[in-house]
Protein backbone atom coordinates (compact mmCIF):
# COMPACT_ATOMS: atom_id res chain seq x y z
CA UNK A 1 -66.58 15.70 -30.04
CA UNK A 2 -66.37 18.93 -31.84
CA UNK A 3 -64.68 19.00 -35.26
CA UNK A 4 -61.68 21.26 -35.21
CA UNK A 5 -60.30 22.26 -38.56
CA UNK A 6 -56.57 21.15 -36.82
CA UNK A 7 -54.96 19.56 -33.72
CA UNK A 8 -53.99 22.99 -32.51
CA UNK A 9 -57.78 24.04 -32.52
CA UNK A 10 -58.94 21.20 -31.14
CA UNK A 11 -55.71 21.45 -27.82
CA UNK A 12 -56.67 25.19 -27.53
CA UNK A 13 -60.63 24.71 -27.07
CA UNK A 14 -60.21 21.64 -24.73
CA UNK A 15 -57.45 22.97 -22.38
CA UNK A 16 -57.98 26.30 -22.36
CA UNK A 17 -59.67 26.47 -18.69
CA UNK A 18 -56.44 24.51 -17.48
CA UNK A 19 -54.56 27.00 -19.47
CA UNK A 20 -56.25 30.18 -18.11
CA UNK A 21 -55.83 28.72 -14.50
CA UNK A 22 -59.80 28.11 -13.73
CA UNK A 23 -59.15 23.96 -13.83
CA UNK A 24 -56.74 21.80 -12.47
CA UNK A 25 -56.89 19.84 -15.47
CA UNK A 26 -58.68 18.84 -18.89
CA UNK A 27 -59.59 15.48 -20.36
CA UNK A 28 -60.02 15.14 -24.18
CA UNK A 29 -60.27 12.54 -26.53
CA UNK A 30 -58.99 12.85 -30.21
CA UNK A 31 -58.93 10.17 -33.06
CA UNK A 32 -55.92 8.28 -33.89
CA UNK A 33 -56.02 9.83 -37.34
CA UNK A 34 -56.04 13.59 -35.89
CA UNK A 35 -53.41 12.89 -33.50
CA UNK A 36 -50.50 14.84 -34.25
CA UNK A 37 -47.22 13.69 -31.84
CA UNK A 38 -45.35 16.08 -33.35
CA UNK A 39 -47.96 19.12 -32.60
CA UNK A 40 -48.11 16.99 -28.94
CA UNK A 41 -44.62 17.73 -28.19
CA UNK A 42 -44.62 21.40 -29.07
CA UNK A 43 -47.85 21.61 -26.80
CA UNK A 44 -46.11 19.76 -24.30
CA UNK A 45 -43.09 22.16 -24.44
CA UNK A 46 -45.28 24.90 -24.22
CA UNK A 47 -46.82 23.89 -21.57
CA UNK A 48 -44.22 23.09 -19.39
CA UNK A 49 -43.08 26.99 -19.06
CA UNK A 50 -47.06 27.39 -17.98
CA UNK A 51 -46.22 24.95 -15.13
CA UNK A 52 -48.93 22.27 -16.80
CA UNK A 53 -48.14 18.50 -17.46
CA UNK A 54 -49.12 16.96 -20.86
CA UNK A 55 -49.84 13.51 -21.23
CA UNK A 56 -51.33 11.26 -23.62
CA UNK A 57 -51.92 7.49 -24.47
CA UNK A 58 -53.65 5.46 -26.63
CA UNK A 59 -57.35 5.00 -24.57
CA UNK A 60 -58.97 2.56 -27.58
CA UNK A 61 -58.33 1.37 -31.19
CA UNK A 62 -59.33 4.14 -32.65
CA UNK A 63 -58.68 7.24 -29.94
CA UNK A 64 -56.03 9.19 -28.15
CA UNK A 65 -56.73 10.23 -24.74
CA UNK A 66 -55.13 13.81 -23.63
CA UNK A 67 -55.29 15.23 -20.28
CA UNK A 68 -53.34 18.44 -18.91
CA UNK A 69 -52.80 19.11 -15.20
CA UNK A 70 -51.90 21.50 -12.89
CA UNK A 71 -49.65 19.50 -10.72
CA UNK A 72 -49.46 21.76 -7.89
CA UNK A 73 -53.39 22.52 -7.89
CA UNK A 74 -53.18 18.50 -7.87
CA UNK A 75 -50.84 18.29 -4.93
CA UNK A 76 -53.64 20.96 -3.08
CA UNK A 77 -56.29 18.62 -4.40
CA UNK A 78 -54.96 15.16 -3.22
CA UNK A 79 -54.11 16.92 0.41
CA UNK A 80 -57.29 16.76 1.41
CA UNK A 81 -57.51 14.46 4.22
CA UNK A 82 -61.04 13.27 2.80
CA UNK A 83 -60.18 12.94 -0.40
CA UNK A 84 -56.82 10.98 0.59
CA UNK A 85 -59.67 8.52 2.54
CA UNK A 86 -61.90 8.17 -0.95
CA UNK A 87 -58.71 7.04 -2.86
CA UNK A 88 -57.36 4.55 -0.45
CA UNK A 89 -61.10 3.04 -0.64
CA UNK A 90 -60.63 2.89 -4.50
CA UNK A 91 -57.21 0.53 -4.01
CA UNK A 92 -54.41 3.65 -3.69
CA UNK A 93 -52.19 2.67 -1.68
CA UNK A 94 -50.33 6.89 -0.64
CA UNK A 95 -53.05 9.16 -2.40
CA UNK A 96 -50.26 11.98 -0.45
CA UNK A 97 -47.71 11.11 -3.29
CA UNK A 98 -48.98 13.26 -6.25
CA UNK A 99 -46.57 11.48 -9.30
CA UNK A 100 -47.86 7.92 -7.78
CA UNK A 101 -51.27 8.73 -7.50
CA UNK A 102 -51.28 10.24 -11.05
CA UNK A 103 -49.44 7.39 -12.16
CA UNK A 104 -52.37 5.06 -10.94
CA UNK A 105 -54.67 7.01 -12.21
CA UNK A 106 -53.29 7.42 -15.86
CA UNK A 107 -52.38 3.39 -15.96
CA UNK A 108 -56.07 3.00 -14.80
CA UNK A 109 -57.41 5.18 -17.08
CA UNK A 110 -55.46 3.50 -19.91
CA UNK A 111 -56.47 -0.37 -18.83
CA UNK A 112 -59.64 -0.26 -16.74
CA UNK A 113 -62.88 -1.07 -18.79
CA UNK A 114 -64.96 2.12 -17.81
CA UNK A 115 -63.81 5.42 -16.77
CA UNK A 116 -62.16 5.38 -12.79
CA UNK A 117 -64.87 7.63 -11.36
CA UNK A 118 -61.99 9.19 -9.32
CA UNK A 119 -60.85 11.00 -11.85
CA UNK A 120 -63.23 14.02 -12.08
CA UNK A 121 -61.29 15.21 -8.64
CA UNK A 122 -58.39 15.94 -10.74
CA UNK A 123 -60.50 17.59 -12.98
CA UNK A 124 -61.63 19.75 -10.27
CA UNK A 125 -65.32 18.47 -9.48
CA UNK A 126 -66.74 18.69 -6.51
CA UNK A 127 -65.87 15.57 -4.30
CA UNK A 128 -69.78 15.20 -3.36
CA UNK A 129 -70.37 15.48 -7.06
CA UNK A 130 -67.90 12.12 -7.77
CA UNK A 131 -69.54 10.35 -5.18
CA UNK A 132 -72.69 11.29 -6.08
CA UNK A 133 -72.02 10.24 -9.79
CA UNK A 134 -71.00 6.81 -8.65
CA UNK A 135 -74.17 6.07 -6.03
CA UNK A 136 -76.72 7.25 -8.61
CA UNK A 137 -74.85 5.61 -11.54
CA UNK A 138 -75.02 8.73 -12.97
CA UNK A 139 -78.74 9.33 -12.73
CA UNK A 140 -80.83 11.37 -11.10
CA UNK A 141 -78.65 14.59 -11.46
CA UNK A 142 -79.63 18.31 -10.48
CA UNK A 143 -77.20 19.27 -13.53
CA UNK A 144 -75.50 18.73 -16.09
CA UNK A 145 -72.71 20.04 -18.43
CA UNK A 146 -69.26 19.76 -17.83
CA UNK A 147 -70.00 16.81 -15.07
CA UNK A 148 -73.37 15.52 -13.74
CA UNK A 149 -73.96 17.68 -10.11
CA UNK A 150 -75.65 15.98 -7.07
CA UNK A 151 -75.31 18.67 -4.66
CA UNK A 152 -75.13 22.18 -5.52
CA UNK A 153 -76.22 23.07 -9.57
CA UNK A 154 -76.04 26.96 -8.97
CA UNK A 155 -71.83 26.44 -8.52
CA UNK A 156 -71.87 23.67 -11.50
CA UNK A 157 -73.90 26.02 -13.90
CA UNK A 158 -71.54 29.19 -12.92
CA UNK A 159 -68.38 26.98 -13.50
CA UNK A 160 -69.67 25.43 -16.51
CA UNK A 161 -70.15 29.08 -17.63
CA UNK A 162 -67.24 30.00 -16.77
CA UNK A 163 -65.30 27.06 -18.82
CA UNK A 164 -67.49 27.87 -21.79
CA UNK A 165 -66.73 31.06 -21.94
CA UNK A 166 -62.87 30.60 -21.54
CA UNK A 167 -62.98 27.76 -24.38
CA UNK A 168 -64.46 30.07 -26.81
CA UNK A 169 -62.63 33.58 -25.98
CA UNK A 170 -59.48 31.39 -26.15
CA UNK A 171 -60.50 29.92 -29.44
CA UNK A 172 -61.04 33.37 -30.89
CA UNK A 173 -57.90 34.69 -30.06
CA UNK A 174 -55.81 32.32 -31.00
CA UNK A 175 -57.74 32.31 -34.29
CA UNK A 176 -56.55 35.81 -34.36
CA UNK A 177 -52.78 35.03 -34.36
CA UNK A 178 -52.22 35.39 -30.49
CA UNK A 179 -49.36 32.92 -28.89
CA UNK A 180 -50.41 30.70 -25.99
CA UNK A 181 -49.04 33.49 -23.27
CA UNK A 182 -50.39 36.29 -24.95
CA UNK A 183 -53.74 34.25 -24.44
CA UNK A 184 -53.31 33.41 -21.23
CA UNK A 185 -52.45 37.08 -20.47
CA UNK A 186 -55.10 38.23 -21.94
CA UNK A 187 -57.69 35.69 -20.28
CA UNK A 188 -56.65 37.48 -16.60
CA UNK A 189 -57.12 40.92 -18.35
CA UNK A 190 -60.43 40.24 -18.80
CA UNK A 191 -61.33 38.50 -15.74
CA UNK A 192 -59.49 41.49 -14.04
CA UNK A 193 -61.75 43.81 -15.81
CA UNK A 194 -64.75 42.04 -15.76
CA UNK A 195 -64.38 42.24 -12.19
């Protein structure tokens, strides 16, 4: 992981595609000894009025595991009648019910030895790409960045791009002083006009 001269810079580089409305959600991982729950709960605040859940628990001895999440991108997500099928295969038993399913999935992520494959669908990857992952045991990928692609590494690279790109114009502005909206304001300024 990066090094991040705070726990601010480190939230605002690793959610800022979920922040700028490009990903339903972000995954991150920060030492126990960075972790801030104070800073978490301001975040989380924030957050809310940028209709994003914040969640974290404790994902090892030494780490903190933080994901944001679009919940109603999620709902979209998690009504798709194939994707519903995939998660009932992996032991859920109403992939429909978003808080459940999310509730599985964060008590899985939390006690499960390994990472539950199934979660790179909430953080928007292709549904070929998760299965893919899992039949190849993550080998024999076309690409790789963000998540290891199996079937189309022309939309991974331009997404991956895309994230990148986000992470670090968000970084610079709020290095500059800007508030989390102002960011997020400014993000669809330049998409718009980019466009």
């Amino acid at each position: 992981m990066t090094n991040y001269n705070n726990f601010n810079q480190c939230f605002i580089n690793c959610l800022a595609p979920s922040l700028c409305g490009i990903k339903p959600a972000n995954l991150f991982t920060v030492s126990i000894s960075d972790f801030s729950q104070e800073e978490f709960i301001k975040w989380k605040n924030l957050l809310a009025g940028q209709n994003l859940g914040l969640v974290n628990f404790k994902s090892s001895d030494s780490r903190i595991m933080v994901i944001a999440f679009n919940l109603l991108w999620i709902r979209k997500i998690l009504g798709d009648s194939l994707i519903q099928t995939y998660l009932r295969g992996k032991g859920y038993e109403n992939p429909s019910d978003t808080a459940k399913t999310l509730d599985e999935l964060f008590q899985r992520l939390k006690t499960q030895k390994g990472f539950p494959h199934e979660v790179g669908l909430i953080l928007g990857y292709p549904f070929e790409d998760v299965v893919g992952f899992e039949e190849n045991q993550g080998r024999n990928c076309k690409c790789c960045s963000y998540w290891k692609s199996y079937s189309d590494p022309s939309v991974a690279k331009k997404c991956c791009s895309e994230y990148k790109q986000c992470s670090k114009l968000c970084k610079q502005w709020f290095e500059e002083g800007h508030t989390v909206p102002q960011i997020i304001q400014k993000y669809k300024e330049a998409v718009c006009n980019a466009a």
